[in-house]
Protein backbone atom coordinates (compact mmCIF):
# COMPACT_ATOMS: atom_id res chain seq x y z
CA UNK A 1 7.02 -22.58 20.29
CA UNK A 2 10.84 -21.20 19.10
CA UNK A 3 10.66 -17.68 17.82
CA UNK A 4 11.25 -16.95 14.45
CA UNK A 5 14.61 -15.53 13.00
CA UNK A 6 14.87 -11.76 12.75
CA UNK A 7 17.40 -11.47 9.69
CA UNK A 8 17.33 -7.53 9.05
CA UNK A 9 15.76 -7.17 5.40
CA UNK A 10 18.14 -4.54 3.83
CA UNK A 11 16.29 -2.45 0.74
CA UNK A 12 18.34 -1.26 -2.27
CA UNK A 13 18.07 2.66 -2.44
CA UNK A 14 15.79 2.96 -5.38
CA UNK A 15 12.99 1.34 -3.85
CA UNK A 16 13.89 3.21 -0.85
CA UNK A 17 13.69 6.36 -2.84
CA UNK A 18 10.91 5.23 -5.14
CA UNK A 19 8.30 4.33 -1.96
CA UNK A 20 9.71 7.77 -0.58
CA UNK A 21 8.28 9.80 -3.37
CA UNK A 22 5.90 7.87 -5.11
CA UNK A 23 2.59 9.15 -2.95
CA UNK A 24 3.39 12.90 -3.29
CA UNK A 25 4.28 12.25 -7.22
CA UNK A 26 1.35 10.56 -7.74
CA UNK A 27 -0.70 13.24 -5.80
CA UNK A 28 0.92 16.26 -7.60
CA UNK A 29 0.62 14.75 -10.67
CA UNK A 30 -2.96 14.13 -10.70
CA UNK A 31 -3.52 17.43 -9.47
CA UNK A 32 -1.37 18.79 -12.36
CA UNK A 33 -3.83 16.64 -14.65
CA UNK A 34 -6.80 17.69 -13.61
CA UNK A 35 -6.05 21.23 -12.90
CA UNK A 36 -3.17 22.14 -14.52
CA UNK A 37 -5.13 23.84 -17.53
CA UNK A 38 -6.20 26.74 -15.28
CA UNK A 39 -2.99 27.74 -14.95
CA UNK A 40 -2.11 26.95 -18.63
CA UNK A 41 -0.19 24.39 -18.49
CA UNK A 42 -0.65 22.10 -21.73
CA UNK A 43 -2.12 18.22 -22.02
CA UNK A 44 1.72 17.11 -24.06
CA UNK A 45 3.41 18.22 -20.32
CA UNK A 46 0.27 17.26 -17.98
CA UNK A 47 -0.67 13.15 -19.30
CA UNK A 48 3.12 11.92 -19.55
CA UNK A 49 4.06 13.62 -16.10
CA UNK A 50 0.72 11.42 -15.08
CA UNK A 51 1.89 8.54 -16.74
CA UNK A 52 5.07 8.78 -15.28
CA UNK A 53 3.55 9.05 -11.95
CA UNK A 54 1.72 5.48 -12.70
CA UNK A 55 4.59 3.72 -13.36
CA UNK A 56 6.39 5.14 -10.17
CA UNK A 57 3.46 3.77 -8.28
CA UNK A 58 2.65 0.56 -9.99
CA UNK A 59 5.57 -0.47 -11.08
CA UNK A 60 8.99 0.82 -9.80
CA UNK A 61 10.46 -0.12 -6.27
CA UNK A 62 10.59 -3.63 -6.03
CA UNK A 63 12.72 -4.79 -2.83
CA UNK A 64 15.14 -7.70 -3.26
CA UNK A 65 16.45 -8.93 -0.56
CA UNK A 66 15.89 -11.92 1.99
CA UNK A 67 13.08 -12.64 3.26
CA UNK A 68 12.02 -12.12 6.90
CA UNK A 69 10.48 -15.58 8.73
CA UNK A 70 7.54 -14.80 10.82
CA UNK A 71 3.97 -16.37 11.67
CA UNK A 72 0.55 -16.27 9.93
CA UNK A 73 -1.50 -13.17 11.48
CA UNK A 74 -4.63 -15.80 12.03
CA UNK A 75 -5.43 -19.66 13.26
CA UNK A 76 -7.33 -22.28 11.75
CA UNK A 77 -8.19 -22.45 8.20
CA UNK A 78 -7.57 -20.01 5.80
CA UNK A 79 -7.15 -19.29 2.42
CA UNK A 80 -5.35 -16.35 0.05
CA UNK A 81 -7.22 -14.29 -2.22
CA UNK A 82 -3.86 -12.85 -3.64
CA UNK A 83 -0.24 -12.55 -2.53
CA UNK A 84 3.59 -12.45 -3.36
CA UNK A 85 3.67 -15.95 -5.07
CA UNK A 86 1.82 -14.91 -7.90
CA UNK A 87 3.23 -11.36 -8.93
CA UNK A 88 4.95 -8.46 -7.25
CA UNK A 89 3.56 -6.17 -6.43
CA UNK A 90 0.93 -8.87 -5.04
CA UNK A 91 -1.77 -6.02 -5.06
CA UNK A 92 -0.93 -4.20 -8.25
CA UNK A 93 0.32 -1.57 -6.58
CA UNK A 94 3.47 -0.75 -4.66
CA UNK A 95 1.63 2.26 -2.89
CA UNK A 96 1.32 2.28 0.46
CA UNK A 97 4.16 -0.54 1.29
CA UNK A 98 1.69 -3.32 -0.86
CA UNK A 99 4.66 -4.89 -2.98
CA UNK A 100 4.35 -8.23 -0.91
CA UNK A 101 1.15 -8.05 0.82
CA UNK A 102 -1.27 -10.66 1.86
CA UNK A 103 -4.97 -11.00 1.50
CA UNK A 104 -6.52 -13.70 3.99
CA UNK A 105 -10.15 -14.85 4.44
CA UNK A 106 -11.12 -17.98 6.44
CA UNK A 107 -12.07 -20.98 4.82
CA UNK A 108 -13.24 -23.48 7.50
CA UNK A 109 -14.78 -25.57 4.84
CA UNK A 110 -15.96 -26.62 1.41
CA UNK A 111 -19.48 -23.93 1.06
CA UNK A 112 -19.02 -22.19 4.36
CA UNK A 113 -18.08 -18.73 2.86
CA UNK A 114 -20.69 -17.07 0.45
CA UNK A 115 -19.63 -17.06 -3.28
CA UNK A 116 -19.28 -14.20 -5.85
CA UNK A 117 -22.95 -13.96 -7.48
CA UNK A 118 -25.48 -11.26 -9.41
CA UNK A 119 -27.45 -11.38 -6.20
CA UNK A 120 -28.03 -10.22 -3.43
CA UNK A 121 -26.02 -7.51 -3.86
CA UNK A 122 -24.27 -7.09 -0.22
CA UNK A 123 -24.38 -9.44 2.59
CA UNK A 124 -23.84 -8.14 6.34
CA UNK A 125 -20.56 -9.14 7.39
CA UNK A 126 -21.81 -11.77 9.53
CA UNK A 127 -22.75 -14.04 7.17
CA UNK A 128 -18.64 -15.02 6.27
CA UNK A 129 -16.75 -17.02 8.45
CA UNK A 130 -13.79 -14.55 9.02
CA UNK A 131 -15.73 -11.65 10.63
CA UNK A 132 -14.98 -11.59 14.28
CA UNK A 133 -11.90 -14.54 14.02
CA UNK A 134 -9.08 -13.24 16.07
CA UNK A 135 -5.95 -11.74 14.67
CA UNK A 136 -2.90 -12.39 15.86
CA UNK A 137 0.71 -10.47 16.11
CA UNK A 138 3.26 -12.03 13.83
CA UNK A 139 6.64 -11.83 16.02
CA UNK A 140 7.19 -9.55 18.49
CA UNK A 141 7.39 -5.87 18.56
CA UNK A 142 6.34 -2.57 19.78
CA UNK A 143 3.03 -1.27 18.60
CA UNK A 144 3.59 2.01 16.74
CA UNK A 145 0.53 2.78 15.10
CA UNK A 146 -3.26 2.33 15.74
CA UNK A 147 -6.46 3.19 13.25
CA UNK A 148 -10.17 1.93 14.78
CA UNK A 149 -12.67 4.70 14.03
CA UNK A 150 -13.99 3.00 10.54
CA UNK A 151 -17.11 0.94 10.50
CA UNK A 152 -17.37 -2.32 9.21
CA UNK A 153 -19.46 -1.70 5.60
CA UNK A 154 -21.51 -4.67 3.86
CA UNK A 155 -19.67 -7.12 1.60
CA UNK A 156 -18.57 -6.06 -2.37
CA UNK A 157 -19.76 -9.52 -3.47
CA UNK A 158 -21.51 -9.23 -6.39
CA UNK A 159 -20.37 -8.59 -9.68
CA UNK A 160 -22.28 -5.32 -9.76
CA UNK A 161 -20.50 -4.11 -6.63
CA UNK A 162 -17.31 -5.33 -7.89
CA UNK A 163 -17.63 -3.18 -10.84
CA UNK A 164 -17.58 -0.06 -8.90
CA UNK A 165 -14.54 -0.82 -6.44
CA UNK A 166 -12.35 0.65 -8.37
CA UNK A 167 -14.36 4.19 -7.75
CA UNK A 168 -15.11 3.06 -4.22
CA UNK A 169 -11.02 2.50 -3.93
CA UNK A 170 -10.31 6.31 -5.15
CA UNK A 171 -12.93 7.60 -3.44
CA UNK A 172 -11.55 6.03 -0.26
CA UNK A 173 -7.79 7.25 -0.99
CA UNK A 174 -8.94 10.79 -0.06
CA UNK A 175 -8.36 9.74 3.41
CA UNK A 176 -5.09 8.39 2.48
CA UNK A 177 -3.91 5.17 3.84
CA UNK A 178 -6.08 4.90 6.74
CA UNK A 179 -9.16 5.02 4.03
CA UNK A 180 -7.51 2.11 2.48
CA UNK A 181 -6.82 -0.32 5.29
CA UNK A 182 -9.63 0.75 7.74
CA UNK A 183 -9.15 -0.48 11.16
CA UNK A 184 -5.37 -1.56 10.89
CA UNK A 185 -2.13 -2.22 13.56
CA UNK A 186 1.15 -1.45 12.49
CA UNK A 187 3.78 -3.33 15.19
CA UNK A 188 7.86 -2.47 14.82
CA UNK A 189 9.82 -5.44 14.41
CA UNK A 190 12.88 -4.27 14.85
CA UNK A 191 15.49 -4.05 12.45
CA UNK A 192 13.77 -1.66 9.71
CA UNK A 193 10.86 -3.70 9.74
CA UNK A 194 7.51 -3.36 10.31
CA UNK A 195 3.88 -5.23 10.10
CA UNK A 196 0.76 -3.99 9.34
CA UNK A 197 -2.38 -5.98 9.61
CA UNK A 198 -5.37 -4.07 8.06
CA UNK A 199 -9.39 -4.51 7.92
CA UNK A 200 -9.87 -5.44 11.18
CA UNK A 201 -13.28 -4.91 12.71
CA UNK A 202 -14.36 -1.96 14.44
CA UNK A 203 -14.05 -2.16 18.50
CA UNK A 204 -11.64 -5.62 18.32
CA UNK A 205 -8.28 -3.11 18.57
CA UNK A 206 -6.65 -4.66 22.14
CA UNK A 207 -3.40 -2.75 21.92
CA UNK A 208 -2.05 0.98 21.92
CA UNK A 209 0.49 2.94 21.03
CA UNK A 210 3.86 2.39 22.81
CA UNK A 211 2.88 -1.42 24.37
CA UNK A 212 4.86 -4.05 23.48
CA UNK A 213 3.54 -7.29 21.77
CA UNK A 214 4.49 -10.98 22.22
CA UNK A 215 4.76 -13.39 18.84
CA UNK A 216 0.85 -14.40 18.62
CA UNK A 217 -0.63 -12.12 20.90
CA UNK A 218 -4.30 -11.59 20.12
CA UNK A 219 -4.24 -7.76 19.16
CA UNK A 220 -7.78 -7.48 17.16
CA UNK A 221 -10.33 -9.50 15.36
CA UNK A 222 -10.96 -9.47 11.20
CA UNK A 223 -13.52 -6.95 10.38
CA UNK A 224 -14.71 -5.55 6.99
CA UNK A 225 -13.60 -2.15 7.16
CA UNK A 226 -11.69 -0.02 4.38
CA UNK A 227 -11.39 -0.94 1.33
CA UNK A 228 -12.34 -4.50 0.69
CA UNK A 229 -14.92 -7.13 -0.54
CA UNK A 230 -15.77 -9.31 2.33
CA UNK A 231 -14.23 -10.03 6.00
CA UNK A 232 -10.46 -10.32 5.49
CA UNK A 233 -6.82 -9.63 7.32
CA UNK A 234 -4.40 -7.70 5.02
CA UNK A 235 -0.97 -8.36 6.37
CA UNK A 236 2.02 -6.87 5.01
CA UNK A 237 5.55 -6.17 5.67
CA UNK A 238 7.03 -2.98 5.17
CA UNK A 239 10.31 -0.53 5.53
CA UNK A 240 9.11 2.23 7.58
CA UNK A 241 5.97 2.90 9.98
CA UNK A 242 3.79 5.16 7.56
CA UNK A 243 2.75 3.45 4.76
CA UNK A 244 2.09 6.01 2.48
CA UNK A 245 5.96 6.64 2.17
CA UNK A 246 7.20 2.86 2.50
CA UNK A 247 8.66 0.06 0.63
CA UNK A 248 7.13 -3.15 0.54
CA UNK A 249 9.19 -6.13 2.07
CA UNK A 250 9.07 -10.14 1.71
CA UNK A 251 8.31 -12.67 4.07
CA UNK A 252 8.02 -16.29 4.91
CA UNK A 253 5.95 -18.19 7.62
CA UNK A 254 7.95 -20.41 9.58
CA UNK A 255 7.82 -24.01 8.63
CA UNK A 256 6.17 -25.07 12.12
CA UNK A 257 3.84 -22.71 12.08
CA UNK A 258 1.36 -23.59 9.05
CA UNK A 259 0.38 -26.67 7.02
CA UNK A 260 -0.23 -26.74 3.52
CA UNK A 261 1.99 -24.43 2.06
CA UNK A 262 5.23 -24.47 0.05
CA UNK A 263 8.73 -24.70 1.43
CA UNK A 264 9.39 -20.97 0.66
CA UNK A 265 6.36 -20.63 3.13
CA UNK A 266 4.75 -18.26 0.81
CA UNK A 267 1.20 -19.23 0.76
CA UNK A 268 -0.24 -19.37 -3.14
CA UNK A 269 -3.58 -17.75 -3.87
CA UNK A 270 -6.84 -20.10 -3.57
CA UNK A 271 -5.29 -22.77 -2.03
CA UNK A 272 -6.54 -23.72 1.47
CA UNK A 273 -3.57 -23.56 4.52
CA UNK A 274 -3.92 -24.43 7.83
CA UNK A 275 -2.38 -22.34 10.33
């Protein structure tokens, strides 16, 4: 198997700036909103600091620059809930390094993962294919960060649950990134750039802090922890090791290492690949 290229992505400075400030904006001004009365500050100054907060976060500090080739995080068949081919940010969002991040769930076949419905309410994670499939190291690198203390919850799929993720979401921010992503890896790269793979299930973490990590290593298993509906990888690539002050970066998967997806090896949301 020939390893991938490594060309260094190289962010313009305002989304370097913009992920640098955008968390601590976005958490001042929300305290400013909600508290900034007490101290008599007035609504005209308090909602458009807020709303320029938003747009720092949602909006501002897309990267442009080339993307770097590496290999899907899992094996077999798979499928994207969302990505980078659609929109950008692919999440909404380009908190927490998200601007080009993946969301993954296996697919094996036509029926074999449960549907969106009014009932039941929550499934254990068992019952969808992905829970438990191994996870994988995209290229090589050093492993620089490690989360594995959060449980793997019951699935979001039902439309009432689905209703209330956005609370669920906000309420899980107040543990910052790690509340987000759950059991997640982050591996250096080199050159600037770093993976994270998040959501992975409680106990599966193989790898620590300071070991180094071969391109498709097994270094966890897909779990249903953090914030998310079902059993799912979240892989991203990002600027910096803590993503609660990153910029999102692109990617591509190498053309030999997946089947059924477009030459810019961008995989597009809802269509089956085969890694």
């Amino acid at each position: 198997m020939p390893p991938t290229t490594t060309a260094r992505p190289r962010p313009t400075l305002v989304p370097r700036i913009a992920a640098r400030v955008r968390m601590p904006l976005l958490w001042g001004a929300t305290v400013l909103l909600l508290a900034g009365g007490l101290v008599g500050i007035d609504w005209w100054v308090r909602l458009p600091a807020f709303a320029v907060a938003l747009v720092v976060g949602l909006r501002v500090g897309r990267v442009r620059c080339p993307p770097r080739e590496v290999r899907p995080p899992v094996r077999g068949r798979w499928m994207a809930l969302g990505g980078p081919a659609e929109r950008v940010p692919s999440q909404g969002t380009h908190a927490y390094g998200q601007g080009y991040a993946l969301l993954l769930v296996a697919e094996p076949g036509a029926g074999t993962r449960p549907d969106i419905g009014w009932r039941p309410l929550s499934r254990p994670p068992g019952d969808f294919p992905g829970f438990g499939a191994p996870v994988y190291a995209p290229a090589a690198g050093v492993v620089v960060g490690v989360c594995g203390r959060w449980r793997d919850h019951r699935s979001r799929t039902s439309w009432p649950w689905l209703l209330g993720m956005a609370v669920e979401s906000a309420l899980r921010e107040l543990w910052g990134a790690s509340g987000l992503f759950g059991n997640h890896v982050v591996i250096d790269l080199g050159d600037g750039c770093y993976a994270l793979l998040a959501h992975l299930r409680k106990g599966s973490v193989r790898v620590r802090p300071g070991q180094r990590v071969e391109e498709g290593e097994e270094i966890a298993a897909c779990g249903n922890s953090g914030a998310c509906v079902e059993p799912q990888v979240h892989f991203q690539l990002m600027d910096g090791p803590r993503p609660w002050r990153a910029a999102g970066l692109p990617f591509r998967w190498a053309p030999d290492s997946v089947q059924g997806v477009p030459e810019d090896g961008v995989p597009r949301a809802w269509r089956p690949f085969r890694a």
